[in-house]
C-alpha atoms as a PDB file:
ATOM      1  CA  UNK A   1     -31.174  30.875   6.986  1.00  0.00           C
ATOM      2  CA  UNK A   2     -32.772  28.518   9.553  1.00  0.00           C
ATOM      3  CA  UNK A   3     -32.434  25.626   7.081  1.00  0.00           C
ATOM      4  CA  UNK A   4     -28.555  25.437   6.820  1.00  0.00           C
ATOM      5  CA  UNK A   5     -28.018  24.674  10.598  1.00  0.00           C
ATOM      6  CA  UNK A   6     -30.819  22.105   9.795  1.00  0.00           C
ATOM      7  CA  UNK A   7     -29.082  20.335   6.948  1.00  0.00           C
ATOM      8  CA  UNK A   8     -25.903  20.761   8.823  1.00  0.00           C
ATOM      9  CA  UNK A   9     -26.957  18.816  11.376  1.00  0.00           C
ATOM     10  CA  UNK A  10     -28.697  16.465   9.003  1.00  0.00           C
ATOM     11  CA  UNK A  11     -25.430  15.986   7.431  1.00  0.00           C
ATOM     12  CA  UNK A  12     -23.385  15.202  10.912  1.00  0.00           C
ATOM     13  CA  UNK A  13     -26.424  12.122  11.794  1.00  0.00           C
ATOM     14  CA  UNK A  14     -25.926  10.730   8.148  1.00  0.00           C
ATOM     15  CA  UNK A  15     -22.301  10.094   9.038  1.00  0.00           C
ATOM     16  CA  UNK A  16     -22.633   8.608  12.342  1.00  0.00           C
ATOM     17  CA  UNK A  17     -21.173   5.328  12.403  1.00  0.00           C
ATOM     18  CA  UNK A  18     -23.347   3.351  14.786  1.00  0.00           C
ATOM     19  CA  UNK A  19     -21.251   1.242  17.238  1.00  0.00           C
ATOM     20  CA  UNK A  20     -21.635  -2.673  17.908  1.00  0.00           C
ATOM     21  CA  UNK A  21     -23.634  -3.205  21.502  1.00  0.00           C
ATOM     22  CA  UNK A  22     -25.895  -5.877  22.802  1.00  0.00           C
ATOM     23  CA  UNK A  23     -28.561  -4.624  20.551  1.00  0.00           C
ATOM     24  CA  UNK A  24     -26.622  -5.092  16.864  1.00  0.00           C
ATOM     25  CA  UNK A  25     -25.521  -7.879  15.291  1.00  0.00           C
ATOM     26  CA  UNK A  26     -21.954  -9.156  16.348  1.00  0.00           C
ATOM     27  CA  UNK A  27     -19.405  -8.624  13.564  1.00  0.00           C
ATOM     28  CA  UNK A  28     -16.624 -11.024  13.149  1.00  0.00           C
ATOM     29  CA  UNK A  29     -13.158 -10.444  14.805  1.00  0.00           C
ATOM     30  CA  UNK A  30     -11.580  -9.562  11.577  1.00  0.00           C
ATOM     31  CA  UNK A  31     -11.398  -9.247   7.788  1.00  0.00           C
ATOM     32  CA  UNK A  32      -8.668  -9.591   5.495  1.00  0.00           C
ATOM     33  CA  UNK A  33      -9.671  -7.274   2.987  1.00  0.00           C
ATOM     34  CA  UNK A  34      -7.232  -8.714   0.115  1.00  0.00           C
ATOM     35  CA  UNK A  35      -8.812 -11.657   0.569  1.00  0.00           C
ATOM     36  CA  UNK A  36     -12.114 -10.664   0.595  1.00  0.00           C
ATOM     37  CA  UNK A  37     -11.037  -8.638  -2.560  1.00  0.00           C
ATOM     38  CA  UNK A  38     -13.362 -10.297  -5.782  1.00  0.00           C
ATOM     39  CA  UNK A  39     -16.264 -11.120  -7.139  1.00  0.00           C
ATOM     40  CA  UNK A  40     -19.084 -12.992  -4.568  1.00  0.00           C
ATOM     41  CA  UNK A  41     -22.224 -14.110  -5.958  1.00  0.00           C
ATOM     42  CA  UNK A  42     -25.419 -13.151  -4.027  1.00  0.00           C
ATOM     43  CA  UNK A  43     -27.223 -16.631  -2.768  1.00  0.00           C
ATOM     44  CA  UNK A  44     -29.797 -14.877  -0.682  1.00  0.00           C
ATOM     45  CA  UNK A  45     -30.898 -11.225   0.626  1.00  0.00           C
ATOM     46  CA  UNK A  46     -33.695  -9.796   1.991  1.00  0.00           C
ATOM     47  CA  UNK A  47     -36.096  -7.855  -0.096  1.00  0.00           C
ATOM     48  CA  UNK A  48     -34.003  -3.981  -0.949  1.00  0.00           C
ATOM     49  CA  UNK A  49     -35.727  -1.425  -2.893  1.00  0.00           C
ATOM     50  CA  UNK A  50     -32.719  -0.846  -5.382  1.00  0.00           C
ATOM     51  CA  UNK A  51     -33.226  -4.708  -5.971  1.00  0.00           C
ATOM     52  CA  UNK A  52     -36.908  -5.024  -5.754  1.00  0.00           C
ATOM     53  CA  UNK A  53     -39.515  -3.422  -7.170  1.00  0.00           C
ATOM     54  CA  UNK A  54     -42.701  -2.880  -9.828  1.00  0.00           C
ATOM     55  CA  UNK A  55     -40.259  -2.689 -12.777  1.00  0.00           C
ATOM     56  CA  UNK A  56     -36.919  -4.649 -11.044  1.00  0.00           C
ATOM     57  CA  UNK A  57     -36.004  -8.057  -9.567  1.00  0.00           C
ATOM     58  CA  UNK A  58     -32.395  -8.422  -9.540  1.00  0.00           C
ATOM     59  CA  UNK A  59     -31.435 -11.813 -10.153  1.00  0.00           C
ATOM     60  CA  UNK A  60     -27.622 -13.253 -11.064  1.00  0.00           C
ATOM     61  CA  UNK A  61     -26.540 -10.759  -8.456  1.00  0.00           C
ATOM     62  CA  UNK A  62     -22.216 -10.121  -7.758  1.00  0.00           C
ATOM     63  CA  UNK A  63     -20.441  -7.947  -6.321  1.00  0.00           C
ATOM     64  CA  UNK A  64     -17.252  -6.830  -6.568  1.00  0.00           C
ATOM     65  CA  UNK A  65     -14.446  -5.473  -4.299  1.00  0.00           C
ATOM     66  CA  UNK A  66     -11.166  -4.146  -5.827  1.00  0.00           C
ATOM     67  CA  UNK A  67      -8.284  -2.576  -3.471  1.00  0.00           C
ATOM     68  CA  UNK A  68      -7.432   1.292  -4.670  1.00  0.00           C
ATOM     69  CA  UNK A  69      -4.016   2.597  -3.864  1.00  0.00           C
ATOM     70  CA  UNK A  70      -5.922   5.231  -0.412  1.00  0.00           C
ATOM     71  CA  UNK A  71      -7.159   1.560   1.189  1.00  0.00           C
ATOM     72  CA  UNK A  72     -10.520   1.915  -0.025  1.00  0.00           C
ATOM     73  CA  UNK A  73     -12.354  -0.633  -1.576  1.00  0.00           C
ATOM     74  CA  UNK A  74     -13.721  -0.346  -5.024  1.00  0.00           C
ATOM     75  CA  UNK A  75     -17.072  -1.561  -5.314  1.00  0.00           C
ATOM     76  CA  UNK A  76     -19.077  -2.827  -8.248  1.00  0.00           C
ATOM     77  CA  UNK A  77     -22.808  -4.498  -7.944  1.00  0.00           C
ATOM     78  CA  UNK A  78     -23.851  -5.726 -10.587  1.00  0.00           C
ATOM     79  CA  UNK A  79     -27.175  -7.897 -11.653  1.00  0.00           C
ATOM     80  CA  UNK A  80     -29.705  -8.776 -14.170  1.00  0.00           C
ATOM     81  CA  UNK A  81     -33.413  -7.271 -14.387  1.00  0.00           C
ATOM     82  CA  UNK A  82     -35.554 -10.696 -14.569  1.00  0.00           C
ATOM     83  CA  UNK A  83     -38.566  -8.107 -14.948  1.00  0.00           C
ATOM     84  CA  UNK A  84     -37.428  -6.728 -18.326  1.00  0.00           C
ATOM     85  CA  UNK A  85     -37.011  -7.461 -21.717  1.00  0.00           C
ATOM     86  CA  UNK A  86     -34.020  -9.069 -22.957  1.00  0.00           C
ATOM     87  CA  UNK A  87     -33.142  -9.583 -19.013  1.00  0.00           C
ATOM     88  CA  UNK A  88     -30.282  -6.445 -19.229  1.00  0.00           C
ATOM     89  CA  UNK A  89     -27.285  -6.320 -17.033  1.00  0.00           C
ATOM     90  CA  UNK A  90     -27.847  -3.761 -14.278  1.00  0.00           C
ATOM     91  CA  UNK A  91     -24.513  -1.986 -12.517  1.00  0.00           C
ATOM     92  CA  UNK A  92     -23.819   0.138  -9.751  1.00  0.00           C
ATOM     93  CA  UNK A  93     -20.115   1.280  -8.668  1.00  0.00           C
ATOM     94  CA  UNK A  94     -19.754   2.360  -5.333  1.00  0.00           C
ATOM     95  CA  UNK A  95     -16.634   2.848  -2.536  1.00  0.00           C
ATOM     96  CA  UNK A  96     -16.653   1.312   0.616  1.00  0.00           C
ATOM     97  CA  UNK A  97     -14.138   1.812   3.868  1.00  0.00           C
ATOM     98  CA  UNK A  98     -13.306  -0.157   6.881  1.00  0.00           C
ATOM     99  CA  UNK A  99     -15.061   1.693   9.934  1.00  0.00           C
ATOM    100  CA  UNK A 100     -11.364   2.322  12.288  1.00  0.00           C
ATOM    101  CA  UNK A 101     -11.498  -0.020  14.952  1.00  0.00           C
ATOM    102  CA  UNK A 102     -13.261  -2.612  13.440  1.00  0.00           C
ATOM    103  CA  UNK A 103     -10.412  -4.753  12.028  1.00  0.00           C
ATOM    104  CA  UNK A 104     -12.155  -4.223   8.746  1.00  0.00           C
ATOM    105  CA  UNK A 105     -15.192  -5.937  10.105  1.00  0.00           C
ATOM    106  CA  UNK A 106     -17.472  -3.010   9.548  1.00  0.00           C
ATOM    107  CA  UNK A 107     -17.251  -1.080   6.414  1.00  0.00           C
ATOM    108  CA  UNK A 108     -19.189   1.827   5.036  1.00  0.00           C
ATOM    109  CA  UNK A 109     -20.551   1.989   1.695  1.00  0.00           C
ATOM    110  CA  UNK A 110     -21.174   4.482  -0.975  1.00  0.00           C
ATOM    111  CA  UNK A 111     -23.240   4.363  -3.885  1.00  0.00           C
ATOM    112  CA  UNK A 112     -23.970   8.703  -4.227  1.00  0.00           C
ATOM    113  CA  UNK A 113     -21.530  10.886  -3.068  1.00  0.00           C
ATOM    114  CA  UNK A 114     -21.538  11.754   0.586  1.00  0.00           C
ATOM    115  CA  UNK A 115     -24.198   9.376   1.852  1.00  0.00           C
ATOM    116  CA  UNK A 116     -22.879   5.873   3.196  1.00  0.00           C
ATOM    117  CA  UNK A 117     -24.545   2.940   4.525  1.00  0.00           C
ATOM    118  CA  UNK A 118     -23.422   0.224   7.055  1.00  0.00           C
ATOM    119  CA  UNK A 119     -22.201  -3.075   5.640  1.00  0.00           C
ATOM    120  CA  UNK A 120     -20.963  -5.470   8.548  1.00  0.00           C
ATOM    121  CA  UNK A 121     -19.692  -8.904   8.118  1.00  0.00           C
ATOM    122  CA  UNK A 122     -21.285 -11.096  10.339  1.00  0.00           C
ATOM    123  CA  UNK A 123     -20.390 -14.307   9.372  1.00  0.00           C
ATOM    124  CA  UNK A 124     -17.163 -15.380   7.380  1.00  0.00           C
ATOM    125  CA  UNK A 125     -15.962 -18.948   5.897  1.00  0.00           C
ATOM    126  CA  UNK A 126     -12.397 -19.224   7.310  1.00  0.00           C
ATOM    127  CA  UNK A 127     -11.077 -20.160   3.552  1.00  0.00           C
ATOM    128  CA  UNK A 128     -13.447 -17.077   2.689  1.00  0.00           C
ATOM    129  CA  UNK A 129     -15.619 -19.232   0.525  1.00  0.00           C
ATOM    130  CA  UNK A 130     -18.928 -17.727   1.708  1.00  0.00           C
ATOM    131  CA  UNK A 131     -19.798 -14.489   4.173  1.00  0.00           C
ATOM    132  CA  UNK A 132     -23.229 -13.311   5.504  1.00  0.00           C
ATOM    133  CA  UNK A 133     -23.407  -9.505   5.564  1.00  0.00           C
ATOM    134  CA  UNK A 134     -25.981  -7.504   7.417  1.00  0.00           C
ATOM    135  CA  UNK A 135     -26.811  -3.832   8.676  1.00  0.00           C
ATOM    136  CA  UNK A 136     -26.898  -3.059  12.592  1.00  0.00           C
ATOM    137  CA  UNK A 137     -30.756  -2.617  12.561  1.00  0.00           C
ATOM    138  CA  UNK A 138     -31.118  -5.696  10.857  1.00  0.00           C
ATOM    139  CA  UNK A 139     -33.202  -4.733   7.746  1.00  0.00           C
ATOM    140  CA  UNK A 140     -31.014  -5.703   5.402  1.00  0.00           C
ATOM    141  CA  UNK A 141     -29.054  -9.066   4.818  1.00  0.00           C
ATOM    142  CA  UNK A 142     -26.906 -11.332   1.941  1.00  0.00           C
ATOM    143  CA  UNK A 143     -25.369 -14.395   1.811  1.00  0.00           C
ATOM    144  CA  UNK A 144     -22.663 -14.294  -0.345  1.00  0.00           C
ATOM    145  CA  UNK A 145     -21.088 -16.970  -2.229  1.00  0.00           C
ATOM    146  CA  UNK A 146     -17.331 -17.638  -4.394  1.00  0.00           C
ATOM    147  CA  UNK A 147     -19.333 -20.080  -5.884  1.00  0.00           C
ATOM    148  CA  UNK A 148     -22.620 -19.303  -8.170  1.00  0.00           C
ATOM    149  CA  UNK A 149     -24.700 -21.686  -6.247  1.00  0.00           C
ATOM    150  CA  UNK A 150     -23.674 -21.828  -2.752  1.00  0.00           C
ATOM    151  CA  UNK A 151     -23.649 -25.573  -1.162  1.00  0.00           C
ATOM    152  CA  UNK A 152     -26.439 -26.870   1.132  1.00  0.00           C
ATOM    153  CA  UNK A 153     -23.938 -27.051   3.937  1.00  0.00           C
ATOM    154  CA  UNK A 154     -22.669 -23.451   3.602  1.00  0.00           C
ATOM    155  CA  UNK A 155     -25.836 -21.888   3.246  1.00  0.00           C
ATOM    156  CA  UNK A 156     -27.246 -23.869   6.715  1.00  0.00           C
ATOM    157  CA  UNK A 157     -24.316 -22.301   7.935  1.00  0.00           C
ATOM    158  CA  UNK A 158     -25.031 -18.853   6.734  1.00  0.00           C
ATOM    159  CA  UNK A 159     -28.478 -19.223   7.848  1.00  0.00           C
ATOM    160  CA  UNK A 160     -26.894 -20.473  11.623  1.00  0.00           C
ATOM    161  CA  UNK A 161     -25.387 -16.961  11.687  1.00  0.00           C
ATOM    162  CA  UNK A 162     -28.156 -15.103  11.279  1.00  0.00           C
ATOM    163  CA  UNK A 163     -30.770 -16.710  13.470  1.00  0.00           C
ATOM    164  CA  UNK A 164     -27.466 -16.335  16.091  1.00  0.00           C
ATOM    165  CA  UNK A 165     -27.286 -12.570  15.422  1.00  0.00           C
ATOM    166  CA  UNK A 166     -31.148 -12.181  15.461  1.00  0.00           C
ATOM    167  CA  UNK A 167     -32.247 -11.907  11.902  1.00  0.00           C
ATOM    168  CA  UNK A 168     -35.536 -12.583  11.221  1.00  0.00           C
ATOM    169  CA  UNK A 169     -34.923 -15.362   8.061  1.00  0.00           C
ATOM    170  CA  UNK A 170     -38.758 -15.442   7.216  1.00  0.00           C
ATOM    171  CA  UNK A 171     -38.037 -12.124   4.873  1.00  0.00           C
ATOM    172  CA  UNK A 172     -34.738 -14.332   2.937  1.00  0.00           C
ATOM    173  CA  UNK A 173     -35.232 -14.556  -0.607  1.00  0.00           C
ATOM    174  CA  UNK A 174     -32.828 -17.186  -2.180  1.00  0.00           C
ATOM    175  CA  UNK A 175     -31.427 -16.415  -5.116  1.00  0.00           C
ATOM    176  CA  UNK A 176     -32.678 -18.214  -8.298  1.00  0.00           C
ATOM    177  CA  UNK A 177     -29.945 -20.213 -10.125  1.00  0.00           C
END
């Protein structure tokens, strides 16, 4: 019976939201989630094991957020394996929420059941044209795009973000279009 305290308290630590500090990236001052609502195309990320691997690159990369009636976003990633034959369309569905607070800066995501991970906007286009969306230990980062190619002066201004909030762009794989 030792083992249910155990998973209980492995449980509680899987939900903890971490909190923004001198030490995370900065998220921005606010997101307006019907706008944000739609599909973004992924112009660069670092390297993610659901997106990389022996038998998986993930290339022509969206996602997309849909509004459901609780406030919660839908979410639906979807790509295509370059690695296999006859290149087929990959898709995850997932729900994400806005961390209370955070003026839906920081959301939480869910791809399997209980377990969520962090998914803070860092950087946001004020005519939401592009964002740049990264975790609070900084292993994980996307630009994202309304366009399927992202212009040279929006992805220098993605990249200005990062270095700002101390990402580590040598690991940025851009997407190939």
């Amino acid at each position: 019976m030792k083992t249910l305290p155990l998973l209980a308290l492995l449980a509680l630590a899987a939900c903890a939201v971490p909190q923004p500090d001198a030490s995370t990236p900065r998220p921005v001052a606010g997101v307006d989630l019907p706008r944000y609502a739609g599909t973004w195309h992924e112009a660069a990320r670092f390297p993610q094991r659901f997106q990389d691997s022996a038998s998986l690159r993930c290339e022509e990369t969206t996602a997309t957020y849909t509004p459901r009636p609780d406030g919660k976003l839908e979410v639906l990633n979807a790509c295509v394996n370059a690695l296999a034959e006859g290149r087929p369309r990959r898709e995850a569905r997932g729900v994400a929420y806005a961390v209370e607070g955070s003026n839906n800066a920081r959301l939480r995501v869910s791809f399997f059941g209980p377990f969520y991970g962090d998914y803070w906007v860092i950087g946001l286009d004020p005519d939401y044209r592009w964002a740049v969306v990264g975790t609070p230990d900084r292993d994980s980062l996307w630009f994202l795009s309304r366009e399927p190619r992202m212009p040279p002066a929006d992805f220098a201004a993605a990249q200005a973000v990062a270095r700002r909030e101390g990402f580590d762009l040598s690991r940025l794989q851009v997407a190939a279009r």
